[in-house]
PDB file of N, CA and C in Angstrom:
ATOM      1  N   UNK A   1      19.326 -14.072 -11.119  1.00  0.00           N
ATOM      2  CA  UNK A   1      18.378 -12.987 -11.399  1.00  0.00           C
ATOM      3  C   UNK A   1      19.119 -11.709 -11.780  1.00  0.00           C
ATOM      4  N   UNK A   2      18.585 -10.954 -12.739  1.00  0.00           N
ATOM      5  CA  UNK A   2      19.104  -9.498 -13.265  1.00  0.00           C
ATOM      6  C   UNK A   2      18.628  -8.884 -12.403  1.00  0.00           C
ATOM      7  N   UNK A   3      19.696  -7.430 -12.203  1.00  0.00           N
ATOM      8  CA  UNK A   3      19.125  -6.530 -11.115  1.00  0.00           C
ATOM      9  C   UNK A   3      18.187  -5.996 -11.803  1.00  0.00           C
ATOM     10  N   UNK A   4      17.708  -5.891 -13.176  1.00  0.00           N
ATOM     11  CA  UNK A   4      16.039  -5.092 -13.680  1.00  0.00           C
ATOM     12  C   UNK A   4      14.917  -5.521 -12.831  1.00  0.00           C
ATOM     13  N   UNK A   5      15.258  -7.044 -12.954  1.00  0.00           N
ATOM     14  CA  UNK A   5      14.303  -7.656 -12.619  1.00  0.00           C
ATOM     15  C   UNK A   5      14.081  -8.066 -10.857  1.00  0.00           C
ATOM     16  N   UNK A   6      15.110  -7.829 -10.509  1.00  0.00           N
ATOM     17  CA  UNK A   6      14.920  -7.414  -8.725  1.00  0.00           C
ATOM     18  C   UNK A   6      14.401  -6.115  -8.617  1.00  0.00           C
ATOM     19  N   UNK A   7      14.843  -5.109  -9.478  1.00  0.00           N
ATOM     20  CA  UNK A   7      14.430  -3.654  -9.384  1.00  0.00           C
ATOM     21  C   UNK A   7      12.919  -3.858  -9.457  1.00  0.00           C
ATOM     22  N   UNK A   8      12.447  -4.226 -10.779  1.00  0.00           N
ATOM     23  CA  UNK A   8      10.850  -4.533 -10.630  1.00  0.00           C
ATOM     24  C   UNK A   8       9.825  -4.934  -9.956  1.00  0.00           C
ATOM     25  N   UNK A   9      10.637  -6.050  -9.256  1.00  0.00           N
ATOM     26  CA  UNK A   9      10.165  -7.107  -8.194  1.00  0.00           C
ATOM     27  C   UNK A   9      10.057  -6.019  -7.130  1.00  0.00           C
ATOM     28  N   UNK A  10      10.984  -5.421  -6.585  1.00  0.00           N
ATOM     29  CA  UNK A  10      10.706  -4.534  -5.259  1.00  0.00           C
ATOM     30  C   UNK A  10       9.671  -3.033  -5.869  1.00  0.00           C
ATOM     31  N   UNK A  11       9.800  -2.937  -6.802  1.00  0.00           N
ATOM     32  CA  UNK A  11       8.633  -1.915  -7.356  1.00  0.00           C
ATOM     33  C   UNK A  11       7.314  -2.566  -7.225  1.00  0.00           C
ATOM     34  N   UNK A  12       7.126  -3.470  -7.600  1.00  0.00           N
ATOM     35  CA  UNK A  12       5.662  -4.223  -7.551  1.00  0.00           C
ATOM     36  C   UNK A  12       5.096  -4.390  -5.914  1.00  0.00           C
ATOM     37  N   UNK A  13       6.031  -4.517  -5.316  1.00  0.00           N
ATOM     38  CA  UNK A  13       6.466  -5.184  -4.008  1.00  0.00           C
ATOM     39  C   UNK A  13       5.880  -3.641  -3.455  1.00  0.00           C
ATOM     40  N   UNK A  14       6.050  -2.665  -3.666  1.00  0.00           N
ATOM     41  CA  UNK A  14       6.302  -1.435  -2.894  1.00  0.00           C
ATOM     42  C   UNK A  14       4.333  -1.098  -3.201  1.00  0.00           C
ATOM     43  N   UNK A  15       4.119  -0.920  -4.414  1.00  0.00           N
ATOM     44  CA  UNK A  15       3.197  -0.471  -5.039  1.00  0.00           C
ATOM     45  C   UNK A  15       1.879  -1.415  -4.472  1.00  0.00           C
ATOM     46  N   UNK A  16       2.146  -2.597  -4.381  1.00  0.00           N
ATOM     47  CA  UNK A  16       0.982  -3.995  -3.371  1.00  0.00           C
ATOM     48  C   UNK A  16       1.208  -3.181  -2.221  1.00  0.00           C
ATOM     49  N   UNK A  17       2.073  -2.894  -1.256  1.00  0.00           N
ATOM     50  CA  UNK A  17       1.656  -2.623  -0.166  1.00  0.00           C
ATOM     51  C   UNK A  17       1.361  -1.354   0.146  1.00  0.00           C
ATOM     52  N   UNK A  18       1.413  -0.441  -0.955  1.00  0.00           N
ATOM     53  CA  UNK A  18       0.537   1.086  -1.064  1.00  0.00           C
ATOM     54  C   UNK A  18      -0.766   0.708  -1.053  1.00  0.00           C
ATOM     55  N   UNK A  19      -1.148  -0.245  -1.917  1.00  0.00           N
ATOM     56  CA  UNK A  19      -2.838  -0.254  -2.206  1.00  0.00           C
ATOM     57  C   UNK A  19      -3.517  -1.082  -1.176  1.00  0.00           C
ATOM     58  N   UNK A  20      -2.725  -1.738   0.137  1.00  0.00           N
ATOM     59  CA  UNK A  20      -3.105  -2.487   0.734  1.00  0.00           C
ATOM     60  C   UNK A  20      -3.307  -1.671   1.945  1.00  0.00           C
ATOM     61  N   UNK A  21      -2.370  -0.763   2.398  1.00  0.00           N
ATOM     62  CA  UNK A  21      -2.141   0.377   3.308  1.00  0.00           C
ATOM     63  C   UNK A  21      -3.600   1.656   2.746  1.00  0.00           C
ATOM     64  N   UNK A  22      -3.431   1.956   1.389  1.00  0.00           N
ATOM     65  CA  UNK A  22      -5.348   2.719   0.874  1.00  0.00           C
ATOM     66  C   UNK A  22      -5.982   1.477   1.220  1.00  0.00           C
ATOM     67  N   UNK A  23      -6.378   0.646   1.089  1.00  0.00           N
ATOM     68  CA  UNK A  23      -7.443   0.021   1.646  1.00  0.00           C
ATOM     69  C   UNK A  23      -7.725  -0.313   2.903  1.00  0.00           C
ATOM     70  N   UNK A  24      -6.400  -0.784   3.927  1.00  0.00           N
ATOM     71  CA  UNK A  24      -6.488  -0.615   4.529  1.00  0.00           C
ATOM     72  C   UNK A  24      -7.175   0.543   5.628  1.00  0.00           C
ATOM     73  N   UNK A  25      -7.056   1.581   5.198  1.00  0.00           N
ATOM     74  CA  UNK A  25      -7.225   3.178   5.622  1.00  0.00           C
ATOM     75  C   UNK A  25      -8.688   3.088   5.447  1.00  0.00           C
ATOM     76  N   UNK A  26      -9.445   2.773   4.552  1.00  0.00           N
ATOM     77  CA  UNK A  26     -10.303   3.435   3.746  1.00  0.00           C
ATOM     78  C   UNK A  26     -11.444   2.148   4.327  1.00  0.00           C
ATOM     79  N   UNK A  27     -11.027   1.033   5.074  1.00  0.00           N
ATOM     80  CA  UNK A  27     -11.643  -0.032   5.656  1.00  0.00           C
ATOM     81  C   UNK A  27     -12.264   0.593   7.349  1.00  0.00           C
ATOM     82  N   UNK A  28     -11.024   1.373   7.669  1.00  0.00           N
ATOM     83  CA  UNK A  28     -10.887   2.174   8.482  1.00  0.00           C
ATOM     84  C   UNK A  28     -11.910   3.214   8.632  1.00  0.00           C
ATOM     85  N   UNK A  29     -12.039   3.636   8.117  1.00  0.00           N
ATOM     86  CA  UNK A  29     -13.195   5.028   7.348  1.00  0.00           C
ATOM     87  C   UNK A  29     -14.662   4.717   7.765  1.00  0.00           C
ATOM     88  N   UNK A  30     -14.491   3.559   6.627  1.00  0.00           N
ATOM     89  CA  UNK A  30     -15.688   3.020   6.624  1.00  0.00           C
ATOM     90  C   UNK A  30     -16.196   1.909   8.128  1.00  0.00           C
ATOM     91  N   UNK A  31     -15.164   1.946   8.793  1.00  0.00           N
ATOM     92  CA  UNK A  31     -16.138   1.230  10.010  1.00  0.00           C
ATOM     93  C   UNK A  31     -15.964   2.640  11.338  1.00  0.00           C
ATOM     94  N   UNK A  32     -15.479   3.823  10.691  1.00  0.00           N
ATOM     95  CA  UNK A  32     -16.119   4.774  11.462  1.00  0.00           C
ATOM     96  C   UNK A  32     -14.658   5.254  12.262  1.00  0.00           C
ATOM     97  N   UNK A  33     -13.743   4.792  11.648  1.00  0.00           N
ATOM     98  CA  UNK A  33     -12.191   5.175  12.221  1.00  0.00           C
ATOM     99  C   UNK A  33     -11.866   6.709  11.881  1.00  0.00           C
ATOM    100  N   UNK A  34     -12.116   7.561  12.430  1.00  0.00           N
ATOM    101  CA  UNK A  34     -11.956   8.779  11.810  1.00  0.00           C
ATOM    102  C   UNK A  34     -10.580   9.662  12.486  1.00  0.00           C
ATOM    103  N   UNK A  35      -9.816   8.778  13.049  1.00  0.00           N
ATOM    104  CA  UNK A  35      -8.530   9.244  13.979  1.00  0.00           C
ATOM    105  C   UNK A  35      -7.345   9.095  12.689  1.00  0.00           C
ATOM    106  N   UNK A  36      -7.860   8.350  12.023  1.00  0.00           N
ATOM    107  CA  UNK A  36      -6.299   7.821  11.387  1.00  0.00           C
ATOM    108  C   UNK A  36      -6.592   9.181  10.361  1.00  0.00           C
ATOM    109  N   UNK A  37      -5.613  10.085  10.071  1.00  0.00           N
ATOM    110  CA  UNK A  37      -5.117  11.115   9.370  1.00  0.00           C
ATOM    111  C   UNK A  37      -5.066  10.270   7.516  1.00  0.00           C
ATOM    112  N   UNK A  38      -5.702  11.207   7.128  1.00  0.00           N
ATOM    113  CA  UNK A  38      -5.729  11.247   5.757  1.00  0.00           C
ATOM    114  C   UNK A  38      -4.653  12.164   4.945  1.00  0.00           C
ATOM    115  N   UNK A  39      -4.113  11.002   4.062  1.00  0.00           N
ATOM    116  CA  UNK A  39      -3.071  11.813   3.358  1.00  0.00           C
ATOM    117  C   UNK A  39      -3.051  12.169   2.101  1.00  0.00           C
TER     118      UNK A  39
END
């Protein structure tokens, strides 16, 4: 494997578990979790 393509791989990698961590949060919200700090 090229390091571009490890570089990418952990970019994709990083960016899935941003939108999983907002949804996560926002699952949160919506069942009335209002402790967890919004960023």
């Amino acid at each position: 494997m090229t390091k571009l393509y490890l570089d990418w791989l952990d970019n994709q990698h990083k960016q899935l578990w941003e939108k999983l961590d907002i949804f996560s949060h926002y699952k949160g919200v919506l069942a009335g979790d209002t402790a967890k700090p919004c960023n």
